[in-house]
N, C-alpha and C. Protein backbone atom coordinates (compact mmCIF):
# COMPACT_ATOMS: atom_id res chain seq x y z
N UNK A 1 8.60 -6.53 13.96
CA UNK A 1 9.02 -7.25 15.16
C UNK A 1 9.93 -6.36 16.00
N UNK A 2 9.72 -6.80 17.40
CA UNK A 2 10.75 -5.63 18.00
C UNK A 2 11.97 -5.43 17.84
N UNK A 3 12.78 -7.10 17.86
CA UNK A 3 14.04 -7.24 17.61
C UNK A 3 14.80 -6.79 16.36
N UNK A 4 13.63 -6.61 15.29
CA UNK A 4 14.02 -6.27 13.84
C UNK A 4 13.95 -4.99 13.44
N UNK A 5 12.93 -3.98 14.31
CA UNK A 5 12.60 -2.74 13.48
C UNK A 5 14.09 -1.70 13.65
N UNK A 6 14.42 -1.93 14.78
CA UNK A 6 15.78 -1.02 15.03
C UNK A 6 16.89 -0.99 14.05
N UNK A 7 17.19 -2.50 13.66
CA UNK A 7 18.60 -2.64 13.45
C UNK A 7 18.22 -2.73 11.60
N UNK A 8 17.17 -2.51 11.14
CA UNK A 8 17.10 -2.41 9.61
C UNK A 8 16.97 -0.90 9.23
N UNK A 9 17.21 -0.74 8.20
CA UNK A 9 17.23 0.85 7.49
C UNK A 9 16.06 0.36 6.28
N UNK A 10 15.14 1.86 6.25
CA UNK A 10 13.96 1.42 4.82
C UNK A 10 14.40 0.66 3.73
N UNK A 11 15.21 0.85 2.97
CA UNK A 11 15.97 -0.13 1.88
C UNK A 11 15.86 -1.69 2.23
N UNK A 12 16.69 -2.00 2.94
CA UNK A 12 16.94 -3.04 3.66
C UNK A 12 15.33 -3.73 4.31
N UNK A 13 14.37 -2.72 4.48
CA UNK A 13 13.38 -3.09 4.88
C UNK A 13 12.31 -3.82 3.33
N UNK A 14 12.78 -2.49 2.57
CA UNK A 14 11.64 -2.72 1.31
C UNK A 14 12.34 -3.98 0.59
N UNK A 15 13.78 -4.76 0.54
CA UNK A 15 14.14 -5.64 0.23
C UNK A 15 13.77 -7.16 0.95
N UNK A 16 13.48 -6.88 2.27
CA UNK A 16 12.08 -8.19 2.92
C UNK A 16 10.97 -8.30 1.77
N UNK A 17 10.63 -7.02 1.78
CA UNK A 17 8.80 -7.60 0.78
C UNK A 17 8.95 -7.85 -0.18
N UNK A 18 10.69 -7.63 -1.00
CA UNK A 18 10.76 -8.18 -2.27
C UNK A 18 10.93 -9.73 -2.37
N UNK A 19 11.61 -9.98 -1.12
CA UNK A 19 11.88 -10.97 -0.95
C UNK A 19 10.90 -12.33 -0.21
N UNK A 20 10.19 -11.22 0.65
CA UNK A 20 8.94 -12.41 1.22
C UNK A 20 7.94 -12.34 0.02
N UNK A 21 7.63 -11.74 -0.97
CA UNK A 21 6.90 -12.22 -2.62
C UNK A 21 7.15 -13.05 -2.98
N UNK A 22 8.77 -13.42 -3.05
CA UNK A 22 9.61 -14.13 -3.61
C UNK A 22 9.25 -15.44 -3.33
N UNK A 23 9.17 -15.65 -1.88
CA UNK A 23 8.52 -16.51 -1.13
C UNK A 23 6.91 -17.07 -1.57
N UNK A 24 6.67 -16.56 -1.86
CA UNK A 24 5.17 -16.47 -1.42
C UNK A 24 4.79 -16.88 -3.20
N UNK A 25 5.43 -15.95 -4.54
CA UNK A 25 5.67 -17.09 -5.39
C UNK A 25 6.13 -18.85 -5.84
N UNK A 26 7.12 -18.72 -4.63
CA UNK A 26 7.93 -19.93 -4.63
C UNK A 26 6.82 -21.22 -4.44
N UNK A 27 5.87 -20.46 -3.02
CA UNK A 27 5.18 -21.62 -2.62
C UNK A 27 6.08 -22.08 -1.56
N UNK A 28 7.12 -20.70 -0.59
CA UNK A 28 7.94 -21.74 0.25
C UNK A 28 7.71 -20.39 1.46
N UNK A 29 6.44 -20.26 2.11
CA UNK A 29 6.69 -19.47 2.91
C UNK A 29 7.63 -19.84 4.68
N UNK A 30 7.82 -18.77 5.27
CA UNK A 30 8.38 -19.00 6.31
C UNK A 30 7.53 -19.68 7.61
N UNK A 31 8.05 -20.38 8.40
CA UNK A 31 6.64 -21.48 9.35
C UNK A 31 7.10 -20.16 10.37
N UNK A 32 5.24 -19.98 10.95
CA UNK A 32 5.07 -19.34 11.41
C UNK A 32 4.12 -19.72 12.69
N UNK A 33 4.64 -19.82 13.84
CA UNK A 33 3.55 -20.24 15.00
C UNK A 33 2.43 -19.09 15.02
N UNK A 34 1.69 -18.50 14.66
CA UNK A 34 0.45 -17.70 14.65
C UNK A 34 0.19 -17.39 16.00
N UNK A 35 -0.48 -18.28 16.80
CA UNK A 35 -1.16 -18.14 18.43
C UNK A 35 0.24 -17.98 19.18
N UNK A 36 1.42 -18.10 18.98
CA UNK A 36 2.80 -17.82 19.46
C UNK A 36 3.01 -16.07 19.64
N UNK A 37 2.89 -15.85 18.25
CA UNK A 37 3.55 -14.58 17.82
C UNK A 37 2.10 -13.71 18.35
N UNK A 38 1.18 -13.99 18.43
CA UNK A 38 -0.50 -13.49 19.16
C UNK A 38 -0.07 -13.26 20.75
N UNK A 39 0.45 -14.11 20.99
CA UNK A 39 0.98 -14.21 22.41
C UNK A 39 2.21 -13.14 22.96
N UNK A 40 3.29 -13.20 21.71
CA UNK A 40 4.38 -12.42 22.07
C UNK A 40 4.00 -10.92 22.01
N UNK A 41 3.38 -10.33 20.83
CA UNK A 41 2.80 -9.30 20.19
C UNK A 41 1.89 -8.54 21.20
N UNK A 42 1.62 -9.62 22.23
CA UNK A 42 -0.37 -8.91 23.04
C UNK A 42 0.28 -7.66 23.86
N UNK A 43 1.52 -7.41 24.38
CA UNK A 43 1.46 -6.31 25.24
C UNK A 43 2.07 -5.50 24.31
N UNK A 44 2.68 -5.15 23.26
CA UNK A 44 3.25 -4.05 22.33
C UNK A 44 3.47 -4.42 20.92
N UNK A 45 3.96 -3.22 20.09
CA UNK A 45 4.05 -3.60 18.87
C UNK A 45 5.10 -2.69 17.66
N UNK A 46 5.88 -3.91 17.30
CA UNK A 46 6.79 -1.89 16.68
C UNK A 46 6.45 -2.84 15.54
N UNK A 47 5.82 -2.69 14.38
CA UNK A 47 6.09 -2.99 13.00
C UNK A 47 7.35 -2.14 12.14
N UNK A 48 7.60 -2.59 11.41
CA UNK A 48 8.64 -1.99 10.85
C UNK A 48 7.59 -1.60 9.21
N UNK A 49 7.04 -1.70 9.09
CA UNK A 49 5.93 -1.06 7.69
C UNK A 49 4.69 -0.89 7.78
N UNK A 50 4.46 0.13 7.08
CA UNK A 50 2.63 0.19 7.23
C UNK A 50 2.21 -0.07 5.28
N UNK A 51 1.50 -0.26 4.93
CA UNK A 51 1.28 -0.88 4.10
C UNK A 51 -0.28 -0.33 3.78
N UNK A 52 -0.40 0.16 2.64
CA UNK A 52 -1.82 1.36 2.45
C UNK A 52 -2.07 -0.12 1.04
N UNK A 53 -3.13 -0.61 1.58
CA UNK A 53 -3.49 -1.16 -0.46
C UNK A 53 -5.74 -1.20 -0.46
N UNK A 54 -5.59 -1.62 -1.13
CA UNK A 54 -7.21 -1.73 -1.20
C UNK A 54 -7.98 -3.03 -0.25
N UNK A 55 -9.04 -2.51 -0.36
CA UNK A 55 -9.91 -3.36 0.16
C UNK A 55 -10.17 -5.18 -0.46
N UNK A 56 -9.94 -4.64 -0.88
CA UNK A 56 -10.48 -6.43 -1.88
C UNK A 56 -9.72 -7.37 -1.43
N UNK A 57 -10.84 -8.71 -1.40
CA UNK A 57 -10.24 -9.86 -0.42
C UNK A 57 -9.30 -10.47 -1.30
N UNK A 58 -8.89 -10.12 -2.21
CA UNK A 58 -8.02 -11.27 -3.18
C UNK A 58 -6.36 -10.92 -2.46
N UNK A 59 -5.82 -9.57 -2.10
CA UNK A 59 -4.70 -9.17 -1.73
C UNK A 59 -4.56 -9.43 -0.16
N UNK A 60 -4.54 -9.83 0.67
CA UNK A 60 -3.91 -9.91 1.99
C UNK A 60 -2.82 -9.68 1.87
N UNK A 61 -2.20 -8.29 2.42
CA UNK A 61 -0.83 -8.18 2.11
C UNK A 61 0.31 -8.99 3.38
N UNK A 62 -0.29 -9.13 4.09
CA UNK A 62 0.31 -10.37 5.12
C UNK A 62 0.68 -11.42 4.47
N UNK A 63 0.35 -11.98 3.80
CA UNK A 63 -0.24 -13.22 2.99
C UNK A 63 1.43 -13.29 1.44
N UNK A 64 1.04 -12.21 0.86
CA UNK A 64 1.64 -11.79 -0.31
C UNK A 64 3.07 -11.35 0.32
N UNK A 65 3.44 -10.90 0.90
CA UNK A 65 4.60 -10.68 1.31
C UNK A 65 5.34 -11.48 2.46
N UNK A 66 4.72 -12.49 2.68
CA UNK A 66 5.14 -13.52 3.84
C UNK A 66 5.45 -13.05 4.77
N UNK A 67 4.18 -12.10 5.56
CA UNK A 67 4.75 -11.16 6.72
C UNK A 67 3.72 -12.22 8.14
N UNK A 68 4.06 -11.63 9.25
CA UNK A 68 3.02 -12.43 10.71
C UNK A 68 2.80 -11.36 11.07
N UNK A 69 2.25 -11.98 12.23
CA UNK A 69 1.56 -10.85 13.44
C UNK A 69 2.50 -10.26 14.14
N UNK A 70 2.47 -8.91 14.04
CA UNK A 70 3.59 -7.88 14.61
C UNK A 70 4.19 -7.32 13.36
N UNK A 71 4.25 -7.77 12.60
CA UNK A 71 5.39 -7.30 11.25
C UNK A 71 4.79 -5.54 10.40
N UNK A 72 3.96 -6.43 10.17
CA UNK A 72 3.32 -4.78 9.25
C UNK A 72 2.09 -4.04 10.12
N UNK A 73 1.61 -2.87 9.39
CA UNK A 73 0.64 -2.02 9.98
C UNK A 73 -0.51 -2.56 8.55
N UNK A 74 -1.59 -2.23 8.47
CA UNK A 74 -2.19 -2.73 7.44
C UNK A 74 -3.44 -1.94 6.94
N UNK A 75 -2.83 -0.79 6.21
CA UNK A 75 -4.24 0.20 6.27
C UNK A 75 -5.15 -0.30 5.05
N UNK A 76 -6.09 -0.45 5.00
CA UNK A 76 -6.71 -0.39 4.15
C UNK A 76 -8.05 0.55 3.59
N UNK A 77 -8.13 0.39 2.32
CA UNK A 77 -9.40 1.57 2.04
C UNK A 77 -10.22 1.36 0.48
N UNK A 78 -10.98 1.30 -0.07
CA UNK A 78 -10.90 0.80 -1.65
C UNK A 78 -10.50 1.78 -1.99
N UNK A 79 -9.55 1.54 -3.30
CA UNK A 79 -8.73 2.21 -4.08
C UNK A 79 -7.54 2.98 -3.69
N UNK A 80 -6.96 2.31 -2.38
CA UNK A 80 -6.03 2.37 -1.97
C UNK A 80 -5.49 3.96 -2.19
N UNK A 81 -5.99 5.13 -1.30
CA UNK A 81 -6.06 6.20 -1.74
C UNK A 81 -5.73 6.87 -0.23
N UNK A 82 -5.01 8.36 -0.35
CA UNK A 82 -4.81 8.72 1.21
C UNK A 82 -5.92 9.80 1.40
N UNK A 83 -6.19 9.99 2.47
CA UNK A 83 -7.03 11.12 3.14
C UNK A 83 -6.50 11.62 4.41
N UNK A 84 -7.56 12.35 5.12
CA UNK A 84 -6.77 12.81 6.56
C UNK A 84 -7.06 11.97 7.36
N UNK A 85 -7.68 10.64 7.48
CA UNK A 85 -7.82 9.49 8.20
C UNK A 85 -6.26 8.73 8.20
N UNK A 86 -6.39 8.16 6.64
CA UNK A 86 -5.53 7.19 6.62
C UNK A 86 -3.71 8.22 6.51
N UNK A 87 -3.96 9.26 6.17
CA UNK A 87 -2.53 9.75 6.61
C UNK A 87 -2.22 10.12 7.69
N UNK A 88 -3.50 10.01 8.68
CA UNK A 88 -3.47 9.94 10.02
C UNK A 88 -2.22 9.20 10.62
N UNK A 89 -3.36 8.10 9.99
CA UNK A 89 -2.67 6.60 10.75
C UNK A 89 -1.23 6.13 10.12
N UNK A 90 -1.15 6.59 9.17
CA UNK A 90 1.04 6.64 8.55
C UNK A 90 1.67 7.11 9.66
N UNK A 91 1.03 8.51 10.17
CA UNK A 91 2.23 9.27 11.13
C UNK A 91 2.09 8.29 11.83
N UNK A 92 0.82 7.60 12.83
CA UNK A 92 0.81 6.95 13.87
C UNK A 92 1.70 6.09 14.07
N UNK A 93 2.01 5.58 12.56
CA UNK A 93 3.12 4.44 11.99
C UNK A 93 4.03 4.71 12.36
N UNK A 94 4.66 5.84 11.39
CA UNK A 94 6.07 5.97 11.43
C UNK A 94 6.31 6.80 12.98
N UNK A 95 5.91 8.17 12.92
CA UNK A 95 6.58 9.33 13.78
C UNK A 95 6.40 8.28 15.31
N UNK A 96 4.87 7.54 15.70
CA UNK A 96 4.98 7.09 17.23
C UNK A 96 5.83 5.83 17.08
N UNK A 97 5.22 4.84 16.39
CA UNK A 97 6.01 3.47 16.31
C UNK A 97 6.69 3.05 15.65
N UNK A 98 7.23 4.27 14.90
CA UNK A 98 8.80 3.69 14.37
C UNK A 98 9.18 2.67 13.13
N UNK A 99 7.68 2.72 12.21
CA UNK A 99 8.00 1.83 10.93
C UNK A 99 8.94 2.76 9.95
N UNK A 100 9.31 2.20 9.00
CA UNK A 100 10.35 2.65 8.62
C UNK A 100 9.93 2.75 7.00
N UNK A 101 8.98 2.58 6.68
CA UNK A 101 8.40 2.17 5.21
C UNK A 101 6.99 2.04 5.02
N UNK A 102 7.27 2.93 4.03
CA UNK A 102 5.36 3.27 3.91
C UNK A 102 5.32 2.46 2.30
N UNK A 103 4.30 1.76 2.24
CA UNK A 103 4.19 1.13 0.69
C UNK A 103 2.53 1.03 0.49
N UNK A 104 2.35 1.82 -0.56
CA UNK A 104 1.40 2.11 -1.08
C UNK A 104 1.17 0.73 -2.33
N UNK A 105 0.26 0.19 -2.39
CA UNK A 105 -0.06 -1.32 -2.57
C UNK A 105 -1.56 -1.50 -3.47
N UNK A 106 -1.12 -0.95 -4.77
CA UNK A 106 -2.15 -1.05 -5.74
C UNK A 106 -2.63 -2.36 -6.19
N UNK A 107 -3.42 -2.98 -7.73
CA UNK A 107 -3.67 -3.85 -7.88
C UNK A 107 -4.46 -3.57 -9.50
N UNK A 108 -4.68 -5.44 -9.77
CA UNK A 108 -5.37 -5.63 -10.99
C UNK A 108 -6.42 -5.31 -11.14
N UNK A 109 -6.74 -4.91 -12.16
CA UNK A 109 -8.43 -5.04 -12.15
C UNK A 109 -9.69 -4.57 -10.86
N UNK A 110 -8.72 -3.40 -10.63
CA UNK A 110 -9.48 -3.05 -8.93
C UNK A 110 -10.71 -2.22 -9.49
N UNK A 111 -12.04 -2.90 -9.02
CA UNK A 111 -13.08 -2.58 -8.90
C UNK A 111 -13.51 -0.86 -9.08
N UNK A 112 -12.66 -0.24 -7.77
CA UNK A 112 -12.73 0.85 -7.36
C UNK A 112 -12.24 1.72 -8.25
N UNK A 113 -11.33 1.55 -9.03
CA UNK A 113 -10.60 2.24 -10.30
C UNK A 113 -11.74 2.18 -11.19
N UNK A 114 -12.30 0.68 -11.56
CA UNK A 114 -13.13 1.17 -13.02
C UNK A 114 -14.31 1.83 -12.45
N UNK A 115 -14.84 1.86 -11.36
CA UNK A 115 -16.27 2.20 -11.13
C UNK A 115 -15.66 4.40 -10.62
N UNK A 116 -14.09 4.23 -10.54
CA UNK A 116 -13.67 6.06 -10.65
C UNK A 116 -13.77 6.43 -12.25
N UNK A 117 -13.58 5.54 -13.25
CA UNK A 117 -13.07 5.68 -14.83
C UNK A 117 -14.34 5.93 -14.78
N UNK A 118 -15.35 5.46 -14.85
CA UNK A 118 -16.77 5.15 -15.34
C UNK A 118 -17.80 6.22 -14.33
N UNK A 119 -16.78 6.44 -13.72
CA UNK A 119 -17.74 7.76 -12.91
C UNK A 119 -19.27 7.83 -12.38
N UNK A 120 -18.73 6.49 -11.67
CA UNK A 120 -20.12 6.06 -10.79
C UNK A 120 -20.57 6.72 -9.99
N UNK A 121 -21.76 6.70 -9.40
CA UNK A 121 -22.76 7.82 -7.98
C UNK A 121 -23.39 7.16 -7.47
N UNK A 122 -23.06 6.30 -6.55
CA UNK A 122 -23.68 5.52 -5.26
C UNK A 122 -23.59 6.26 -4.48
N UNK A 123 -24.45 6.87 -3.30
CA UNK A 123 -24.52 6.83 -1.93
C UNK A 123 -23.13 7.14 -1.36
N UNK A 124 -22.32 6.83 -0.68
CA UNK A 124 -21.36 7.32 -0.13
C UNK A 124 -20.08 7.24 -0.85
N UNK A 125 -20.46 5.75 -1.85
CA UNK A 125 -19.19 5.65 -2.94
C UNK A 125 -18.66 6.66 -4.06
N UNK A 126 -19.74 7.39 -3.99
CA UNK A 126 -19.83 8.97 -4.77
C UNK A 126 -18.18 9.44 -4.26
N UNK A 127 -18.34 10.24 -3.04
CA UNK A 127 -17.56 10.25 -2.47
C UNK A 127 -15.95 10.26 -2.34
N UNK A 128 -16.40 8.73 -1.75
CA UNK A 128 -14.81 7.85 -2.26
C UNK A 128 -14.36 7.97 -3.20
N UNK A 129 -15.16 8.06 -4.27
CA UNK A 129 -14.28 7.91 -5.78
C UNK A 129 -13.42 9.36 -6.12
N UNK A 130 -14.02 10.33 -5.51
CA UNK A 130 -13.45 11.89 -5.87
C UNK A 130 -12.02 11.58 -5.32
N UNK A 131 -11.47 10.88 -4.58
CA UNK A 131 -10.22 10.86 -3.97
C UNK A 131 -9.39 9.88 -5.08
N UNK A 132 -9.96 9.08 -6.25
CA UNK A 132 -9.64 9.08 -7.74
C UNK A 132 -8.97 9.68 -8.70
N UNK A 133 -9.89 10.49 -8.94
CA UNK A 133 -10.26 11.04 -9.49
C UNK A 133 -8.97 12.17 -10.17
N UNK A 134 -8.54 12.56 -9.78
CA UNK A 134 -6.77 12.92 -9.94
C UNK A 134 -5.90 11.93 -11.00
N UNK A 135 -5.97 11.01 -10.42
CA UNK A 135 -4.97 9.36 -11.53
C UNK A 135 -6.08 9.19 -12.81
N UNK A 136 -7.44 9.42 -12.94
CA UNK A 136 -7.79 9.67 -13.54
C UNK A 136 -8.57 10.85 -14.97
N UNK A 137 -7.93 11.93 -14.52
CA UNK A 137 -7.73 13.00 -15.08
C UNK A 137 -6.04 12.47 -15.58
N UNK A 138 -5.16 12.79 -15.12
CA UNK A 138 -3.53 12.23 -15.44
C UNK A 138 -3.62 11.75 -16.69
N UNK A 139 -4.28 10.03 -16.44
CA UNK A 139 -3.86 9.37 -17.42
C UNK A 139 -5.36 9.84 -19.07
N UNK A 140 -6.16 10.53 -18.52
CA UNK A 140 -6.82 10.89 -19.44
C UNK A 140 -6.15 11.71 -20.22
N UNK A 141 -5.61 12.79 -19.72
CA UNK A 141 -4.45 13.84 -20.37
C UNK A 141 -3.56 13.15 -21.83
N UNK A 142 -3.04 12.09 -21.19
CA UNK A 142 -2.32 11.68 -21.69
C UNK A 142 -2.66 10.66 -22.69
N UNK A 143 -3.60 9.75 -22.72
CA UNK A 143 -4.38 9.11 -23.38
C UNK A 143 -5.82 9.17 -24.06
N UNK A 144 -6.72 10.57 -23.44
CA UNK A 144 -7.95 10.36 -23.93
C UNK A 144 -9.08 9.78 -22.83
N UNK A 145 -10.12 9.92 -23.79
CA UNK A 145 -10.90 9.29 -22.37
C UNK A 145 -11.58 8.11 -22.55
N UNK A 146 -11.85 7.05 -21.89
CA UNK A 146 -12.04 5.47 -21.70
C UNK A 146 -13.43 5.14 -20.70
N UNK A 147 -13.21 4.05 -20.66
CA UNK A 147 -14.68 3.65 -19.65
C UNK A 147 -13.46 2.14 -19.22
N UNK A 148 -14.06 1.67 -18.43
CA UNK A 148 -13.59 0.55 -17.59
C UNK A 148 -13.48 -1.12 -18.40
N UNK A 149 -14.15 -0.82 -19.85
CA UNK A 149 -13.58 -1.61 -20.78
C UNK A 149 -12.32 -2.13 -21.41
N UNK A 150 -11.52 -0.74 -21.13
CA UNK A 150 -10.23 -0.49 -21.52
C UNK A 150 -9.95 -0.60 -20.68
N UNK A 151 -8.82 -1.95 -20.60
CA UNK A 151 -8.46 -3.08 -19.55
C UNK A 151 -6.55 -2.16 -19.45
N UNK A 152 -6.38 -1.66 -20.47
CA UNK A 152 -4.90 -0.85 -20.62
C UNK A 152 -5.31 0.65 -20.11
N UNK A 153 -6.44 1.23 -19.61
CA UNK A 153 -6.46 2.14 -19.34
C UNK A 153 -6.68 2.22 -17.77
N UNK A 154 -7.43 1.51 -17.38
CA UNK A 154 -7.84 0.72 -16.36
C UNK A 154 -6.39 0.96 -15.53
N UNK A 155 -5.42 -0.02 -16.16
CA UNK A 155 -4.11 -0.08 -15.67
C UNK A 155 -3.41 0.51 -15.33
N UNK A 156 -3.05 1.96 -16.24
CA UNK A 156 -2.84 2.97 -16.47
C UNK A 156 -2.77 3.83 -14.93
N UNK A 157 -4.25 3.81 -14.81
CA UNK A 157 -4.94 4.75 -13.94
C UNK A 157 -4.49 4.18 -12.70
N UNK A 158 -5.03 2.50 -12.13
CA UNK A 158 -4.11 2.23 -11.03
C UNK A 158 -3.26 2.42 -10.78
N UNK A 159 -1.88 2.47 -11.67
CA UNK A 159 -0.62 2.77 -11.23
C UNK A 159 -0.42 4.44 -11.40
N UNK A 160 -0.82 5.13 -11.96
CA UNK A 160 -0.92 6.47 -11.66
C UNK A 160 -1.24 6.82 -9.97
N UNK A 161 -2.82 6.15 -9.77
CA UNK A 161 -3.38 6.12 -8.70
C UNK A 161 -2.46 5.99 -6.94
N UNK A 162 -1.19 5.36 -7.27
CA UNK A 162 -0.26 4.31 -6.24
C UNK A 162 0.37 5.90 -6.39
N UNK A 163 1.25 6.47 -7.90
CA UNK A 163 1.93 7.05 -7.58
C UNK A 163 2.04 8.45 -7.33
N UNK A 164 0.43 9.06 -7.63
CA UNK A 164 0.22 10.58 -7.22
C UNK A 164 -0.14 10.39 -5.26
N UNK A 165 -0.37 9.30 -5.09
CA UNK A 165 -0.72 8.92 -3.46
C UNK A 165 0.82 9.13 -2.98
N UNK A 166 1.90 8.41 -3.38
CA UNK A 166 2.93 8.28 -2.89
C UNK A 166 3.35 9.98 -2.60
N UNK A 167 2.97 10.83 -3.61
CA UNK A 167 3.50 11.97 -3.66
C UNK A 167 2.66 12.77 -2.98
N UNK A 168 1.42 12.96 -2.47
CA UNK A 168 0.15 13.18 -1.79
C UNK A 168 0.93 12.94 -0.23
N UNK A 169 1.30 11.81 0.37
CA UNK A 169 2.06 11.89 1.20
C UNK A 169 2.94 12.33 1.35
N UNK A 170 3.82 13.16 1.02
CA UNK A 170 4.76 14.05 1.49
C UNK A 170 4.35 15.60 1.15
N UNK A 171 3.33 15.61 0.59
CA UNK A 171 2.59 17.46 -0.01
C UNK A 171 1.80 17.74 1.48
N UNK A 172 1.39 16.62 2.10
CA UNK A 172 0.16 16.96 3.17
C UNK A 172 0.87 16.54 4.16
N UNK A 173 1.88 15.89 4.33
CA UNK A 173 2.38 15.78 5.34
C UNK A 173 3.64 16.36 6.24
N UNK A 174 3.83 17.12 6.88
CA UNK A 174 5.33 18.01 6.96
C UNK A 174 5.75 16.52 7.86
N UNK A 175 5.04 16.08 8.91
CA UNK A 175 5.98 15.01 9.42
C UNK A 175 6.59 13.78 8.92
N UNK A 176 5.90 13.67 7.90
CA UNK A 176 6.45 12.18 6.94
C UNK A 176 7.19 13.39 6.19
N UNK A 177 7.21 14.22 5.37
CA UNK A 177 8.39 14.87 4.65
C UNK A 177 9.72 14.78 5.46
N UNK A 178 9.74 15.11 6.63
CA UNK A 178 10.58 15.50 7.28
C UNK A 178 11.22 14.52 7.46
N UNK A 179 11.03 13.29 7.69
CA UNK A 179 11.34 11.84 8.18
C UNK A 179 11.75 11.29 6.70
N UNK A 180 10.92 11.43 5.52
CA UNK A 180 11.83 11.11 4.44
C UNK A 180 12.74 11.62 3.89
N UNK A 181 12.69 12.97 4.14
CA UNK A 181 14.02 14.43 4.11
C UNK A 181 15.58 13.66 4.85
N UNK A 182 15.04 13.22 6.00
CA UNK A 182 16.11 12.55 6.98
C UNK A 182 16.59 11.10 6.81
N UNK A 183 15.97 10.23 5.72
CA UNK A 183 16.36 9.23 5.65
C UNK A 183 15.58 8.05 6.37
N UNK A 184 14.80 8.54 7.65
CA UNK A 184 14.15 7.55 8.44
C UNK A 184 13.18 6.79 7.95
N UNK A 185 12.14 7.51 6.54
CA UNK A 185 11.18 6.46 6.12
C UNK A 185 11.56 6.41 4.49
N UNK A 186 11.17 5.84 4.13
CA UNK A 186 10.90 5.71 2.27
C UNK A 186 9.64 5.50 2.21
N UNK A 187 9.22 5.92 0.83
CA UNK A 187 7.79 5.72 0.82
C UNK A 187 8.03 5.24 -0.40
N UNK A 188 7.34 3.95 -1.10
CA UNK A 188 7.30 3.10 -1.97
C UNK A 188 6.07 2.43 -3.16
N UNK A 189 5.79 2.01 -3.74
CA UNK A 189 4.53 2.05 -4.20
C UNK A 189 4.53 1.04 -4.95
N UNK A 190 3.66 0.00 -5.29
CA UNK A 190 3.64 -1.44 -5.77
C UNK A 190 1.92 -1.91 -6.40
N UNK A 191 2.36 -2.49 -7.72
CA UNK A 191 1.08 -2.75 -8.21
C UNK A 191 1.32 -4.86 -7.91
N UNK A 192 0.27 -5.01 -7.69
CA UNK A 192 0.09 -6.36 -6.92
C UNK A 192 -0.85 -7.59 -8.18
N UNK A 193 -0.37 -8.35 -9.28
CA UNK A 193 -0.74 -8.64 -10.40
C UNK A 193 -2.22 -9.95 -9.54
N UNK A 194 -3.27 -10.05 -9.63
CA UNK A 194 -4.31 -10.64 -9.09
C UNK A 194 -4.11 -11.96 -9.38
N UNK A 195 -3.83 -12.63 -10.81
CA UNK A 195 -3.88 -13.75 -11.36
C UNK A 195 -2.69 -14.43 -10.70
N UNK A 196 -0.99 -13.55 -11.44
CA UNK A 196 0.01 -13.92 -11.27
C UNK A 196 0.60 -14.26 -10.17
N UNK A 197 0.01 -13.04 -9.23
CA UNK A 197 1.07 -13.20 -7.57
C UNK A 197 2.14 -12.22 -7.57
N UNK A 198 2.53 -11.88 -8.42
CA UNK A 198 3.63 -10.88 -9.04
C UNK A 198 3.35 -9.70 -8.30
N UNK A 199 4.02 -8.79 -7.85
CA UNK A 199 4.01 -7.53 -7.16
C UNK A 199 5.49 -6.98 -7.84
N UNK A 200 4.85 -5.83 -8.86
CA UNK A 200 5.76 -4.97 -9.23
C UNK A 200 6.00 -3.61 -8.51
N UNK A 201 7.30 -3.18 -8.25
CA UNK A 201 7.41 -2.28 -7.00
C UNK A 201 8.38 -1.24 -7.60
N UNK A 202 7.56 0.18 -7.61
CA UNK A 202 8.11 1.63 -8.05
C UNK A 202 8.72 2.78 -6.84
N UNK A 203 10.03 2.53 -6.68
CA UNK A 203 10.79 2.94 -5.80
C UNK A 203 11.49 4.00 -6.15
């Protein structure tokens, strides 16, 4: 929001999404006029977060963090993974419009993880999965090697997945380094429980 992105610092920012979860567990979200904030929002926009998680319809991170229209940026991609697209669109975030928090926004049982474990070859999903493929070497190292049965390995690999990305963003990026060097962004990373609602967050 405009009135909000200035006067918060990242901390202070990443303590909203702990807190709009909080919400959003409770079952007590904040009332929100929708076609209002559509209205206020139509000529500009400063979000104060951009928010990288997967494709899958079960997570709306709007939704999960009790955010509206104007609040967050909302990248999405399966397997919630960066490239030169979507780290594109971070700088666009932070360096032009001034969000203040980048949160990388993993999950349960994500599709895209077991079909990287299991080392699938579809058509373009081939592809996609090589940008995996890293969180999955990691946790193989360390554990051995699995197929998408192994519901603890599975797991493993997602949250690996959140946190070699988190660090992927500041190796490829000199302008987000520089901005987290300075204090202006944090970059954050959160596994999002499917069943529970629960969003555990590695800061």
């Amino acid at each position: 929001m405009r009135e909000l992105q200035p006067q918060m610092g990242p901390d202070e920012i990443l303590e909203k999404f702990k807190l709009g979860n909080k919400r959003f567990l409770d079952g007590k979200p904040q009332y929100r006029d929708h076609l209002v904030d559509a209205s206020r929002t139509a000529l500009g926009q400063t979000p104060y977060a951009i928010v990288l998680g997967c494709i899958d319809s079960r997570k709306p991170a709007e939704i999960i963090f009790d955010k509206g229209i104007g609040d967050i940026f909302n990248a999405r991609v399966a397997g919630n993974f960066v490239n030169t697209d979507i780290l594109g669109s971070i700088e666009f975030a932070c360096k032009v419009s001034g969000s203040k928090l980048i949160l990388i926004m993993g999950h349960s049982d994500c599709g895209a993880v077991k079909a990287a474990v299991d080392d699938v070859e579809l058509g373009n999903i081939t592809a996609m999965l090589a940008n995996m493929k890293p969180a999955v070497a990691s946790v193989t190292q360390s554990r051995g090697t699995a197929t998408s049965e192994d519901t603890s390995f599975v797991a493993h690999v997602a949250k690996q997945n959140v946190l070699l990305n988190m660090e992927k963003i500041v190796h490829d990026s000199p302008i987000i380094a520089e901005m987290v060097a300075n204090g202006e962004v944090k970059i954050a990373g959160c596994m999002y429980d499917l069943e529970s609602g629960v969003v555990d967050f590695y800061d």
